[in-house]
PDB file of N, CA and C in Angstrom:
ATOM      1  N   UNK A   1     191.916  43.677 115.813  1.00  0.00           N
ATOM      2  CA  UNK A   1     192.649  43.438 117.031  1.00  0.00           C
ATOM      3  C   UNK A   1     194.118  43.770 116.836  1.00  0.00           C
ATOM      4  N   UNK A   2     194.806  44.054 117.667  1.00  0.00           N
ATOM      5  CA  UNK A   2     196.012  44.496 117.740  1.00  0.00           C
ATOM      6  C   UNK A   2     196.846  43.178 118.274  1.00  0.00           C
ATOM      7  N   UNK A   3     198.263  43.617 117.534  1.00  0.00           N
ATOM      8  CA  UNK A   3     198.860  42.547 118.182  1.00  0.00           C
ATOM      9  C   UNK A   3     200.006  42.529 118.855  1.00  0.00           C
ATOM     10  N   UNK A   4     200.865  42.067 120.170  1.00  0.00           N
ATOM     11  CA  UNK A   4     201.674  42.488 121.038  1.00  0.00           C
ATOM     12  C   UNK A   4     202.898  41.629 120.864  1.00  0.00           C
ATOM     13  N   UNK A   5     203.597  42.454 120.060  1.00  0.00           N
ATOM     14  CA  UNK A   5     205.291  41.859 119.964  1.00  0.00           C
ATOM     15  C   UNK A   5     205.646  41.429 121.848  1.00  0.00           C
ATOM     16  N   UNK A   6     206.593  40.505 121.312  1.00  0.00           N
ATOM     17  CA  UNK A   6     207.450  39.876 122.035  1.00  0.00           C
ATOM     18  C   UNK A   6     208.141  41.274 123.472  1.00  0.00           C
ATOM     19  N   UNK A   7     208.555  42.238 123.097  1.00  0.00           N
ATOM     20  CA  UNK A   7     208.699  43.288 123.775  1.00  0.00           C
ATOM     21  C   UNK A   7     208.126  44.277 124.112  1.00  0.00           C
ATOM     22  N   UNK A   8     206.848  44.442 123.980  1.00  0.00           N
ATOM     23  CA  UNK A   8     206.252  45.015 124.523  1.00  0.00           C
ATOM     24  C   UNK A   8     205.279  44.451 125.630  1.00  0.00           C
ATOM     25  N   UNK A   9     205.187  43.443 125.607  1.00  0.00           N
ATOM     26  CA  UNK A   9     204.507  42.105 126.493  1.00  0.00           C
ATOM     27  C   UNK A   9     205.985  41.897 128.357  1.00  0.00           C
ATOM     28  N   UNK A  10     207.135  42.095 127.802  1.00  0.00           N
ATOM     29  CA  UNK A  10     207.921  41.584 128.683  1.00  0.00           C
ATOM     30  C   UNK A  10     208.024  43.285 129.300  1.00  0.00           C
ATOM     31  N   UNK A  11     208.017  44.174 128.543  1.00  0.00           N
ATOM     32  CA  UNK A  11     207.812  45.653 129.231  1.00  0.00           C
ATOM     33  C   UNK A  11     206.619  45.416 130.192  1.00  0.00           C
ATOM     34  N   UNK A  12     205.655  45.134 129.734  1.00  0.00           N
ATOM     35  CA  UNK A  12     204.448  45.400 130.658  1.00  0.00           C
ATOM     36  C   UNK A  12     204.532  44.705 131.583  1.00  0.00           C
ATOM     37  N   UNK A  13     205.565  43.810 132.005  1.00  0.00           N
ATOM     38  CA  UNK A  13     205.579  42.369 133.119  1.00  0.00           C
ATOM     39  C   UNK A  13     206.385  43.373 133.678  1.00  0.00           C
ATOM     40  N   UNK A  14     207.408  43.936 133.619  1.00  0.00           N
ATOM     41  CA  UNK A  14     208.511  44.165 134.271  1.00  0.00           C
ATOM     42  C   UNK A  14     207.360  45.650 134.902  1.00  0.00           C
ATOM     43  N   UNK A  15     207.269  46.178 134.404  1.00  0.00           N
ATOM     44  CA  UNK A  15     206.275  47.640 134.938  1.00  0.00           C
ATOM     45  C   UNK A  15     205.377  47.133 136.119  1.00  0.00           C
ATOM     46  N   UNK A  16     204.370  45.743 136.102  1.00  0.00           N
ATOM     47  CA  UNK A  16     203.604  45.195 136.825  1.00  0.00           C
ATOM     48  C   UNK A  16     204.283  44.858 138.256  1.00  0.00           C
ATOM     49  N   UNK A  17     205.895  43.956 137.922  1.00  0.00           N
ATOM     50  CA  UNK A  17     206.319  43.308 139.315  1.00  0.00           C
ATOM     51  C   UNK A  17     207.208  44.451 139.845  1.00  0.00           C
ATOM     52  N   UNK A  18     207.464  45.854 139.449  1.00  0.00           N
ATOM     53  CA  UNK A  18     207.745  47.011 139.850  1.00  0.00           C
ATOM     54  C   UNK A  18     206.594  47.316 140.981  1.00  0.00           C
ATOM     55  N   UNK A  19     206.080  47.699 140.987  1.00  0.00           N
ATOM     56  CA  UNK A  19     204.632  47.965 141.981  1.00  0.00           C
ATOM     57  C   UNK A  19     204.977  47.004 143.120  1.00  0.00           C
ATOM     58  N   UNK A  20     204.941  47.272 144.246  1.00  0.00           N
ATOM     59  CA  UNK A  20     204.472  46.745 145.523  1.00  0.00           C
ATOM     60  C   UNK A  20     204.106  47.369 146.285  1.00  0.00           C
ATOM     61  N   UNK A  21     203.213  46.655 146.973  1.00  0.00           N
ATOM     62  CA  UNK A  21     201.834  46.916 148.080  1.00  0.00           C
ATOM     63  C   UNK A  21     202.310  46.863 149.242  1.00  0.00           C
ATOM     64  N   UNK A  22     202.490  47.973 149.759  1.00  0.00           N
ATOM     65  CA  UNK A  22     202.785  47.689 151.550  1.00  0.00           C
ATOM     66  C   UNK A  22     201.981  47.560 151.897  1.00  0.00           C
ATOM     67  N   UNK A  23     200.582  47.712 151.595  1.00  0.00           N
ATOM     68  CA  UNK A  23     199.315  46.995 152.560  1.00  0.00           C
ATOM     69  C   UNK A  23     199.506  45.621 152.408  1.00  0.00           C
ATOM     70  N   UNK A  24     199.390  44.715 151.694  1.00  0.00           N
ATOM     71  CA  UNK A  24     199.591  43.633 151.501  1.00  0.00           C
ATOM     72  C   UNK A  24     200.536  42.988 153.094  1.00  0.00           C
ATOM     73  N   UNK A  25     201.682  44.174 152.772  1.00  0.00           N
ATOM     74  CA  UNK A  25     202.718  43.433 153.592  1.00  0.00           C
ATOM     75  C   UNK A  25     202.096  43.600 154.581  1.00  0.00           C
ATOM     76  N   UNK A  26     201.681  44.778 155.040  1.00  0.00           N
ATOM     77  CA  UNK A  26     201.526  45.227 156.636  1.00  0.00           C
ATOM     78  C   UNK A  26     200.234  43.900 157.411  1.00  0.00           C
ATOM     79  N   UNK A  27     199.751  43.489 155.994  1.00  0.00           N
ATOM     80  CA  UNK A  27     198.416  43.034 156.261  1.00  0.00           C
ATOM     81  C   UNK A  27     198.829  41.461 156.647  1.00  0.00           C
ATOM     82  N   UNK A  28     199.925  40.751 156.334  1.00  0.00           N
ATOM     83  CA  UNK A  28     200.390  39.436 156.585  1.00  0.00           C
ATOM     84  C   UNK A  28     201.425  39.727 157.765  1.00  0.00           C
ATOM     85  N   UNK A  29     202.108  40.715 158.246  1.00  0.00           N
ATOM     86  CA  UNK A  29     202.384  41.053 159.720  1.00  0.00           C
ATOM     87  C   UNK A  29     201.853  41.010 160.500  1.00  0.00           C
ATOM     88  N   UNK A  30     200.911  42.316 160.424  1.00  0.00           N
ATOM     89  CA  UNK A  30     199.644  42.208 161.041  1.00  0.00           C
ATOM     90  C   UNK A  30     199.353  41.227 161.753  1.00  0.00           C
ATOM     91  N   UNK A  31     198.522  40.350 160.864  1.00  0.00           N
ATOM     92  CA  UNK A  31     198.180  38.685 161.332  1.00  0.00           C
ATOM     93  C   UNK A  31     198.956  38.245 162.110  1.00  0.00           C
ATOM     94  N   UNK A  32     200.166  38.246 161.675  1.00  0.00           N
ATOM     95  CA  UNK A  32     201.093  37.598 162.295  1.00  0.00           C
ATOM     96  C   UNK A  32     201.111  37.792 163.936  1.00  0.00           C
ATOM     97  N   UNK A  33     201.451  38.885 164.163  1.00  0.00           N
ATOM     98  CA  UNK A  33     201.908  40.057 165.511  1.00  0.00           C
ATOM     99  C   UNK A  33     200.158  39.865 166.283  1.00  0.00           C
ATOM    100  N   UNK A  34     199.100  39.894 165.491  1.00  0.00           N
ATOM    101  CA  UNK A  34     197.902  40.120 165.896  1.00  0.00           C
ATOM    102  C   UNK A  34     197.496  38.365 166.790  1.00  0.00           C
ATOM    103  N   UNK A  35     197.901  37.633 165.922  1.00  0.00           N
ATOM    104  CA  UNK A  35     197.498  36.232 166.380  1.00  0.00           C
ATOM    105  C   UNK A  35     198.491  35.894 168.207  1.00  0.00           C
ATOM    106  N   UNK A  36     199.874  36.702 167.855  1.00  0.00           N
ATOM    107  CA  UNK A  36     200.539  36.440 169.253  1.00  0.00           C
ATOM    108  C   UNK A  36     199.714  37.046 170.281  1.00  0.00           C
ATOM    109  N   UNK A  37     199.667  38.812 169.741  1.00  0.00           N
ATOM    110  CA  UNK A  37     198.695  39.153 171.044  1.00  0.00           C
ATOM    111  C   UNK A  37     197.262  38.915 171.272  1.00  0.00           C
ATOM    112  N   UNK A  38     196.855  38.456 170.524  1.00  0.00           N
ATOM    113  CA  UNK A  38     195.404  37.159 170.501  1.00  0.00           C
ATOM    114  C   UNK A  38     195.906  35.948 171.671  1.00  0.00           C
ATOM    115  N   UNK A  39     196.734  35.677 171.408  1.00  0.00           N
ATOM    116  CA  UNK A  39     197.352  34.637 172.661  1.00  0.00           C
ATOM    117  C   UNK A  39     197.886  34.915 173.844  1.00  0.00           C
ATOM    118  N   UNK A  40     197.999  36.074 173.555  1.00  0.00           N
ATOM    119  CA  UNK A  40     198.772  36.212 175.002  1.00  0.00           C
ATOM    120  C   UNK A  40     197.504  37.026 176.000  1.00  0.00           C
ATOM    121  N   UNK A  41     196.616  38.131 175.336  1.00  0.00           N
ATOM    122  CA  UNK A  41     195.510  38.199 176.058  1.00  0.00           C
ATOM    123  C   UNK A  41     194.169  36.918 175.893  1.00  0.00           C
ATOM    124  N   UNK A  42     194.369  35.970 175.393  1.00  0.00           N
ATOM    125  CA  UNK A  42     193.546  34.911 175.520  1.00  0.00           C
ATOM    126  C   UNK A  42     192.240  35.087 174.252  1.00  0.00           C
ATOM    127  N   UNK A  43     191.770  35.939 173.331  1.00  0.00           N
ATOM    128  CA  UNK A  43     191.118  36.363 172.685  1.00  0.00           C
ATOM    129  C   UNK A  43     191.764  36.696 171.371  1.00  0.00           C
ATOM    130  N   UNK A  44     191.633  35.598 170.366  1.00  0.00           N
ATOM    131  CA  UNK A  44     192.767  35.208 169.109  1.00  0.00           C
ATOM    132  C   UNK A  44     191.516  36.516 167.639  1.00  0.00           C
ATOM    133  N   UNK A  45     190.612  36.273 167.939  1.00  0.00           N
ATOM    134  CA  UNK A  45     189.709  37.396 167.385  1.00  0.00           C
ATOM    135  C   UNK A  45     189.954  38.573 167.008  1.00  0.00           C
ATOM    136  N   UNK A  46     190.215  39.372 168.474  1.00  0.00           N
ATOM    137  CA  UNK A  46     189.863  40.590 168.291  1.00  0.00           C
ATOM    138  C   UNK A  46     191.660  40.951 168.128  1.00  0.00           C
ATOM    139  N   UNK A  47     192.463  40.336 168.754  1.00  0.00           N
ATOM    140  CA  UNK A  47     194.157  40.054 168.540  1.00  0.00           C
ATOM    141  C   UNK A  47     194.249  40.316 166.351  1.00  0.00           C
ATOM    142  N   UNK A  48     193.500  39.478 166.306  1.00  0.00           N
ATOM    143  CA  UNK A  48     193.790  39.437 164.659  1.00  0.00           C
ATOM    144  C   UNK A  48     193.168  41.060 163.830  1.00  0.00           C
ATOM    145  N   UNK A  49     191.910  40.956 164.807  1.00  0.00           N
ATOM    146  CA  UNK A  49     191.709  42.699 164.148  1.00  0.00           C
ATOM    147  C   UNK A  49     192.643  43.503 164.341  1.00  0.00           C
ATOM    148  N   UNK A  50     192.749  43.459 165.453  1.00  0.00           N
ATOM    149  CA  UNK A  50     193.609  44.536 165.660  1.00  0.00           C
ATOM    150  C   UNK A  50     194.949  44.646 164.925  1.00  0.00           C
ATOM    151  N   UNK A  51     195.737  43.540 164.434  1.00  0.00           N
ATOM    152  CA  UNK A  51     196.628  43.724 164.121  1.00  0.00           C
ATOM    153  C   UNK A  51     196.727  43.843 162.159  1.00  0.00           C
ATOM    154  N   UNK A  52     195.232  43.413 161.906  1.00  0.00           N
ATOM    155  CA  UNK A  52     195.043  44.032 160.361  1.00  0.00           C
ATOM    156  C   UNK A  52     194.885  45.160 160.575  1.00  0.00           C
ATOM    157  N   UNK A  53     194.241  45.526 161.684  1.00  0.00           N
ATOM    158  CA  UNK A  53     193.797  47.316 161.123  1.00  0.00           C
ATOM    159  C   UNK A  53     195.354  47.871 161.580  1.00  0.00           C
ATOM    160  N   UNK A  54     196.154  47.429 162.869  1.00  0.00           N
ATOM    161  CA  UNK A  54     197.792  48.245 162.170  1.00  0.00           C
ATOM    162  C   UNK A  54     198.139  47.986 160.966  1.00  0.00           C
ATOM    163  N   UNK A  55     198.519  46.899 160.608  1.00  0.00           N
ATOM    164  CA  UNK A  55     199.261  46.448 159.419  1.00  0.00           C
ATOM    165  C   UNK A  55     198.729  47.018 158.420  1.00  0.00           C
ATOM    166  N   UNK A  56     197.407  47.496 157.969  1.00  0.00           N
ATOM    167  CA  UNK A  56     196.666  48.209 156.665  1.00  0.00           C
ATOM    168  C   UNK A  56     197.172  49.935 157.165  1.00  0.00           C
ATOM    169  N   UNK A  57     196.868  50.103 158.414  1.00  0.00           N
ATOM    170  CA  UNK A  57     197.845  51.949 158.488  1.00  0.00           C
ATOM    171  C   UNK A  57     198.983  51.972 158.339  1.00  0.00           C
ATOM    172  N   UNK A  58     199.907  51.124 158.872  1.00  0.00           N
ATOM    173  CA  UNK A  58     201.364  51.105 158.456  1.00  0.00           C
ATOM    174  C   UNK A  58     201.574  51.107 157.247  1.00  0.00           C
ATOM    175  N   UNK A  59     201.243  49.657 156.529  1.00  0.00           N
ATOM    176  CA  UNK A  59     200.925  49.739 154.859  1.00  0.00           C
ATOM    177  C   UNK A  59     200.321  51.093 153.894  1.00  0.00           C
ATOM    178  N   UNK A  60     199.455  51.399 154.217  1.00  0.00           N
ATOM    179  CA  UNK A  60     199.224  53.030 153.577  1.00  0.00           C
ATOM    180  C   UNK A  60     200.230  53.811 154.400  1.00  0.00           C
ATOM    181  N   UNK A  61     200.539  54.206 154.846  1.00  0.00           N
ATOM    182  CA  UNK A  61     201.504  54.880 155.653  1.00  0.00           C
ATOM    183  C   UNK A  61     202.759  54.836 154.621  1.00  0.00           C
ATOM    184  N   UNK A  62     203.214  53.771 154.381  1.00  0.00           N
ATOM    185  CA  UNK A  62     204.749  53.037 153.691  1.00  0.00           C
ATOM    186  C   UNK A  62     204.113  53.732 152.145  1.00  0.00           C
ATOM    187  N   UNK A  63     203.079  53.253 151.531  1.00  0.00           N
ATOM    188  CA  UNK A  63     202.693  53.142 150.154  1.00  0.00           C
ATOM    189  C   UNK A  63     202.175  55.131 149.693  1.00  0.00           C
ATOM    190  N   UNK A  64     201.876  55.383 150.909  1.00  0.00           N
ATOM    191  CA  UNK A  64     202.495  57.047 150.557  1.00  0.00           C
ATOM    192  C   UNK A  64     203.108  57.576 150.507  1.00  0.00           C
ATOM    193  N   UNK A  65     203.889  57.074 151.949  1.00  0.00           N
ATOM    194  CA  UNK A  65     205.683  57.741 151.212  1.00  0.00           C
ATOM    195  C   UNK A  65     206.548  57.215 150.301  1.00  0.00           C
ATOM    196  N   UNK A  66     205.989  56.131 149.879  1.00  0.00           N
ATOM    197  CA  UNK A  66     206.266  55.690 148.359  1.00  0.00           C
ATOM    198  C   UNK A  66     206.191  56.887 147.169  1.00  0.00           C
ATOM    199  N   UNK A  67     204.517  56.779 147.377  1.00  0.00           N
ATOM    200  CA  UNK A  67     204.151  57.656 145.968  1.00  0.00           C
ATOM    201  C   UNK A  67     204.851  59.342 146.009  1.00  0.00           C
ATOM    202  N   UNK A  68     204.948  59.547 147.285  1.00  0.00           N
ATOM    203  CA  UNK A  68     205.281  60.878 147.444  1.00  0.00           C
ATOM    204  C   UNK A  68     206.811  60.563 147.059  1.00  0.00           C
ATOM    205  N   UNK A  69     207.794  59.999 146.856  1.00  0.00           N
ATOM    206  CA  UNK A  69     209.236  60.042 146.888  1.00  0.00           C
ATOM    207  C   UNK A  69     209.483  59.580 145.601  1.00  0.00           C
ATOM    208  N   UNK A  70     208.226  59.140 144.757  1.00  0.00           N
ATOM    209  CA  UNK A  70     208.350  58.869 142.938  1.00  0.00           C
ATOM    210  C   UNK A  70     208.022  60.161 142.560  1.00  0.00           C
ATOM    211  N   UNK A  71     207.281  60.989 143.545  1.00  0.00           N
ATOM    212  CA  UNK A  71     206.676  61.887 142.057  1.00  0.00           C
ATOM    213  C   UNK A  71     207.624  63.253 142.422  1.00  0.00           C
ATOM    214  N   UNK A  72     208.788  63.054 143.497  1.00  0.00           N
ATOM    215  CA  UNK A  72     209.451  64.157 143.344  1.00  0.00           C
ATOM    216  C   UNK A  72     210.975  64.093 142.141  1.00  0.00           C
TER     217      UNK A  72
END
């Protein structure tokens, strides 16, 4: 077994909380924005779909022009 100094352990943390998920985000907006217009057309259901399935396109949307603006 191998064994992981003190710095190479705090490298791999810092590399990990580098990464963020705009789906994630889009996906707790979403909800958010989805549950109002769930209320305001009276149907809290289909309000919540709808506003995960924006929040997951926006989120890929964001998380590509991510990757595309690292790898230039």
């Amino acid at each position: 077994m191998g064994v992981l100094n003190k710095d190479n352990k705090q490298k791999h943390n810092e590399e990990e909380t580098d990464e963020t998920s705009y789906i994630a985000l889009g996906m707790s907006l979403g909800i958010s924005f989805g549950v109002a217009l769930g209320l305001v057309f009276d149907n809290l259901a289909v309000g919540i779909a709808i506003g995960i399935a924006l929040g997951v396109a926006v989120g890929a949307g964001m998380d590509s022009k991510k990757s595309k603006n690292k790898s230039k």
